[in-house]
N, C-alpha and C. Protein backbone atom coordinates (compact mmCIF):
# COMPACT_ATOMS: atom_id res chain seq x y z
N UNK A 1 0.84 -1.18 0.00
CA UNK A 1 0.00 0.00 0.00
C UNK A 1 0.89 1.25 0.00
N UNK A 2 0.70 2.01 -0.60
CA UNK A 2 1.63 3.41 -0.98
C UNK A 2 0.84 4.10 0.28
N UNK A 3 2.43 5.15 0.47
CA UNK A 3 2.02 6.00 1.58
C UNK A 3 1.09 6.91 1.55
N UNK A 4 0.66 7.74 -0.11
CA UNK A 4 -0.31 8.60 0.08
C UNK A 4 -1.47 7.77 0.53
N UNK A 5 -1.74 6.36 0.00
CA UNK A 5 -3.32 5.64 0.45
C UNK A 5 -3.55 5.24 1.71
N UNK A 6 -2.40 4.98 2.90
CA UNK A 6 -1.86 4.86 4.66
C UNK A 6 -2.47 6.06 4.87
N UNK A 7 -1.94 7.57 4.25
CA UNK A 7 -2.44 8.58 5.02
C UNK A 7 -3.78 8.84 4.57
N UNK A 8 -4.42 8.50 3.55
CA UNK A 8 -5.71 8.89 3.20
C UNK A 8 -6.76 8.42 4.23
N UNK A 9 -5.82 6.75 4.55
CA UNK A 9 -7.03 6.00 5.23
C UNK A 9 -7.15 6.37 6.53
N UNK A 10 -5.90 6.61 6.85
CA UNK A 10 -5.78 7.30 8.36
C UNK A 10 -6.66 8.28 8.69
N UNK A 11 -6.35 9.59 8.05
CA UNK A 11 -6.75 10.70 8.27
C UNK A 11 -8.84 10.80 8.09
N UNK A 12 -9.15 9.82 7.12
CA UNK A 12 -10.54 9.11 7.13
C UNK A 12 -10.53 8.64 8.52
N UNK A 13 -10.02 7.39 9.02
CA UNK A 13 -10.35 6.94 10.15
C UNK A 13 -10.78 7.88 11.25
N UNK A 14 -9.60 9.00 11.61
CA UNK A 14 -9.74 10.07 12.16
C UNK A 14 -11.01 10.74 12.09
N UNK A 15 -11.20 10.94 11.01
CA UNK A 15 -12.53 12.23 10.96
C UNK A 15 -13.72 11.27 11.13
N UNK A 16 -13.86 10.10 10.26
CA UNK A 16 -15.45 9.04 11.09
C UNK A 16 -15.05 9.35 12.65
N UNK A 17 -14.04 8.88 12.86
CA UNK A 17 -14.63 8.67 14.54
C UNK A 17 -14.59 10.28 15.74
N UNK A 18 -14.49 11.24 14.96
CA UNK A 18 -14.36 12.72 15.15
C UNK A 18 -15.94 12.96 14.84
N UNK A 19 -16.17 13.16 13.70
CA UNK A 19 -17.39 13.58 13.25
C UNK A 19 -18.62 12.54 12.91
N UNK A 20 -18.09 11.21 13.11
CA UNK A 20 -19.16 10.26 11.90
C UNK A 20 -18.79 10.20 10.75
N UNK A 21 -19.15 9.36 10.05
CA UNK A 21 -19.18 8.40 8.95
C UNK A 21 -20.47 9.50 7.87
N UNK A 22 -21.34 9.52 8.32
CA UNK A 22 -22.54 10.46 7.67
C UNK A 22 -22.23 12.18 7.41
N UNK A 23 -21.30 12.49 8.74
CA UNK A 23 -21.21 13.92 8.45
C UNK A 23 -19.68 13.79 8.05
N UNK A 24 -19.22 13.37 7.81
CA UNK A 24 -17.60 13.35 7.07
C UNK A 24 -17.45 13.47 5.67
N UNK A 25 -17.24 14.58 5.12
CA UNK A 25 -17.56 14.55 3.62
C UNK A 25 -16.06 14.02 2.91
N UNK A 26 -15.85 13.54 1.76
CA UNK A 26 -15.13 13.50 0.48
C UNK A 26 -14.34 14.66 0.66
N UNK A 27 -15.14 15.76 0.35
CA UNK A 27 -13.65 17.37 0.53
C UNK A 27 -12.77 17.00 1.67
N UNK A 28 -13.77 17.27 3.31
CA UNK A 28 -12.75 17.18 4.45
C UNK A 28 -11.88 16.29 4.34
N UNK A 29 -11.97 14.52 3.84
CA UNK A 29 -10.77 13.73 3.78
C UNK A 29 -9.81 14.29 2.69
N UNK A 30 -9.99 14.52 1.85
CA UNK A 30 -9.18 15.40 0.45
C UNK A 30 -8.16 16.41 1.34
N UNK A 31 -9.12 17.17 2.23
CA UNK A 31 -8.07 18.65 2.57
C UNK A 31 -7.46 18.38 3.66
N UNK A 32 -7.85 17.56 4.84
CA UNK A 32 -7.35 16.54 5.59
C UNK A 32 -5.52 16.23 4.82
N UNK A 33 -5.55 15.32 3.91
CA UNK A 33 -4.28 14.75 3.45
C UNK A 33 -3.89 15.62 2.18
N UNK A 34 -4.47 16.82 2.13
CA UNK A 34 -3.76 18.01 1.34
C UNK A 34 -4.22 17.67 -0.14
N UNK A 35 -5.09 17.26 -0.54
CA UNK A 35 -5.07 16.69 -2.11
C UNK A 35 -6.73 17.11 -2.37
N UNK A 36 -6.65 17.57 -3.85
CA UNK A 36 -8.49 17.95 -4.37
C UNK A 36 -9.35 16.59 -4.01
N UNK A 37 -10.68 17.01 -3.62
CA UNK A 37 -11.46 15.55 -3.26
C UNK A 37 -11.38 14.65 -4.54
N UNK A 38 -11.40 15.37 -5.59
CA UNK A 38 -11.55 14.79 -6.75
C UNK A 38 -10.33 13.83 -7.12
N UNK A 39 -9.27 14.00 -7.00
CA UNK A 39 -8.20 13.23 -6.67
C UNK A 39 -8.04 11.92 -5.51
N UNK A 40 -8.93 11.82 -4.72
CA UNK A 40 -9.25 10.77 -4.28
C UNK A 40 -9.62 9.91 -4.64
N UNK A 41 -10.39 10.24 -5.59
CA UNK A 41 -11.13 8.94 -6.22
C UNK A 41 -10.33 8.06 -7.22
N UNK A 42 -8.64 8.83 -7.62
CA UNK A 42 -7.97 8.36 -7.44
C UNK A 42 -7.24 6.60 -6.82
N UNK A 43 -7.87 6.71 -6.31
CA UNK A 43 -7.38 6.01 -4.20
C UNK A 43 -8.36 4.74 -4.42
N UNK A 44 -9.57 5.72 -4.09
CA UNK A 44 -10.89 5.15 -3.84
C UNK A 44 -12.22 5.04 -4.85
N UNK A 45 -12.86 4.21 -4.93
CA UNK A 45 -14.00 4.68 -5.85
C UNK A 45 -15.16 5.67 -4.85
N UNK A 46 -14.93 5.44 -3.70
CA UNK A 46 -16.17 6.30 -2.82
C UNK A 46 -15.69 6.29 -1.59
N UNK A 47 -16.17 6.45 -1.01
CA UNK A 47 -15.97 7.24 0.34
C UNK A 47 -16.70 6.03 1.49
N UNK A 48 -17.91 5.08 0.80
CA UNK A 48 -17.76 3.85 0.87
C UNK A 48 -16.97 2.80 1.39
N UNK A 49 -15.76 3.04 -0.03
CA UNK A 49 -14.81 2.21 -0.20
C UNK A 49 -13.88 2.00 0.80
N UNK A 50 -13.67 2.87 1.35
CA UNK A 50 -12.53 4.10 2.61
C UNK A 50 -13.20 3.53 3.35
N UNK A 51 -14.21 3.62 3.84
CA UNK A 51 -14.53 2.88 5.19
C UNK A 51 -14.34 1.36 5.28
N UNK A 52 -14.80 0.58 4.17
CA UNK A 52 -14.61 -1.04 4.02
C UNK A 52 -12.89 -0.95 4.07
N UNK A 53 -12.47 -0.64 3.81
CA UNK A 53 -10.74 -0.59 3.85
C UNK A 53 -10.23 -0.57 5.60
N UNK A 54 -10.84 0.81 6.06
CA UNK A 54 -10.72 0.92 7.30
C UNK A 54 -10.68 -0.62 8.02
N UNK A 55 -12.29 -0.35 8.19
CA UNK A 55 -13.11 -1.58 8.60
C UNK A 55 -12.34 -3.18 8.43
N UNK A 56 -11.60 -3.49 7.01
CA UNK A 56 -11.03 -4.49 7.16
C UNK A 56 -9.43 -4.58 7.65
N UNK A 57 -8.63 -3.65 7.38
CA UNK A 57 -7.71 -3.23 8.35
C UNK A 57 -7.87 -3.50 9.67
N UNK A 58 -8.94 -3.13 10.36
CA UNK A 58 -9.24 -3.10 11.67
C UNK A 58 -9.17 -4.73 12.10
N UNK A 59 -10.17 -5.34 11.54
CA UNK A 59 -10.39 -7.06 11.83
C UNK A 59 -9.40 -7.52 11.26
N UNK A 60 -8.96 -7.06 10.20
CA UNK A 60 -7.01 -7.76 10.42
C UNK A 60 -6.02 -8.07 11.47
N UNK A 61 -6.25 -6.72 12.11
CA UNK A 61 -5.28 -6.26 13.00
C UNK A 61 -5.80 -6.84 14.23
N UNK A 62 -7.02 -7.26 14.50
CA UNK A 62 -7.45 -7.98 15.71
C UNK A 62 -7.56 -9.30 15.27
N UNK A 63 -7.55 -10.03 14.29
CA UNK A 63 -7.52 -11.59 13.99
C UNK A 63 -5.94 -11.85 14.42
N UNK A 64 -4.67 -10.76 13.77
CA UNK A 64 -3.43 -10.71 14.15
C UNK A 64 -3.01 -11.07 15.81
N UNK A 65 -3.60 -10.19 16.06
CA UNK A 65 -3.64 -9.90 17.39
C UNK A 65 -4.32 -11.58 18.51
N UNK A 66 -5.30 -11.37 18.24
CA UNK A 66 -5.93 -12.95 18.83
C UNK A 66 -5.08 -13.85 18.67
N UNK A 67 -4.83 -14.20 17.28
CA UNK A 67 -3.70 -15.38 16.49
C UNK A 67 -2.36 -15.54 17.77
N UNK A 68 -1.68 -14.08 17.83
CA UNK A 68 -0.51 -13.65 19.21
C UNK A 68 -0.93 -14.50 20.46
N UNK A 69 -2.02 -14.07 20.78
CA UNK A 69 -2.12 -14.36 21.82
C UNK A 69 -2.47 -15.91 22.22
N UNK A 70 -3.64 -16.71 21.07
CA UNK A 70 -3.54 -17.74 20.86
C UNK A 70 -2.19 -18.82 21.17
C-alpha cells in the first residue's frame, strides 16, 4: 500500500470517529491529506470504499492480534 493511500485511510479513520461516517464529507478527507477531493477517487471509488478498507484493516489487525495471543 503506498504511503499517500496509509495517510488517506488514516486521516478518514480520524474524521469518522471525530465527526461520523454520515457527516464526514469527500472534501474534508481530500483537505485533511492536502489533495483535491476529486483526486481521491484516485485512491478510492467512494468514500464507501474508505470505510470497508478501514473496517477491514481493523479485523485484520485484531484476527493478528488474537492469532498472538492464541
Amino acid at each position: 500500500m503506498s504511503n499517500r493511500r496509509d495517510n488517506i485511510l488514516q486521516e478518514a479513520a480520524r474524521l469518522f470517529r471525530t465527526n461520523g461516517y454520515a457527516q464526514t464529507t469527500v472534501r474534508e478527507i481530500a483537505e485533511a491529506v492536502d489533495m483535491q477531493s476529486g483526486s481521491l477517487f484516485y485512491h478510492f471509488a467512494s468514500k464507501e470504499d474508505i470505510l470497508v478498507e478501514i473496517m477491514g484493516d481493523g479485523i485484520n489487525l485484531l484476527i493478528s492480534k488474537l492469532e498472538e495471543s492464541l
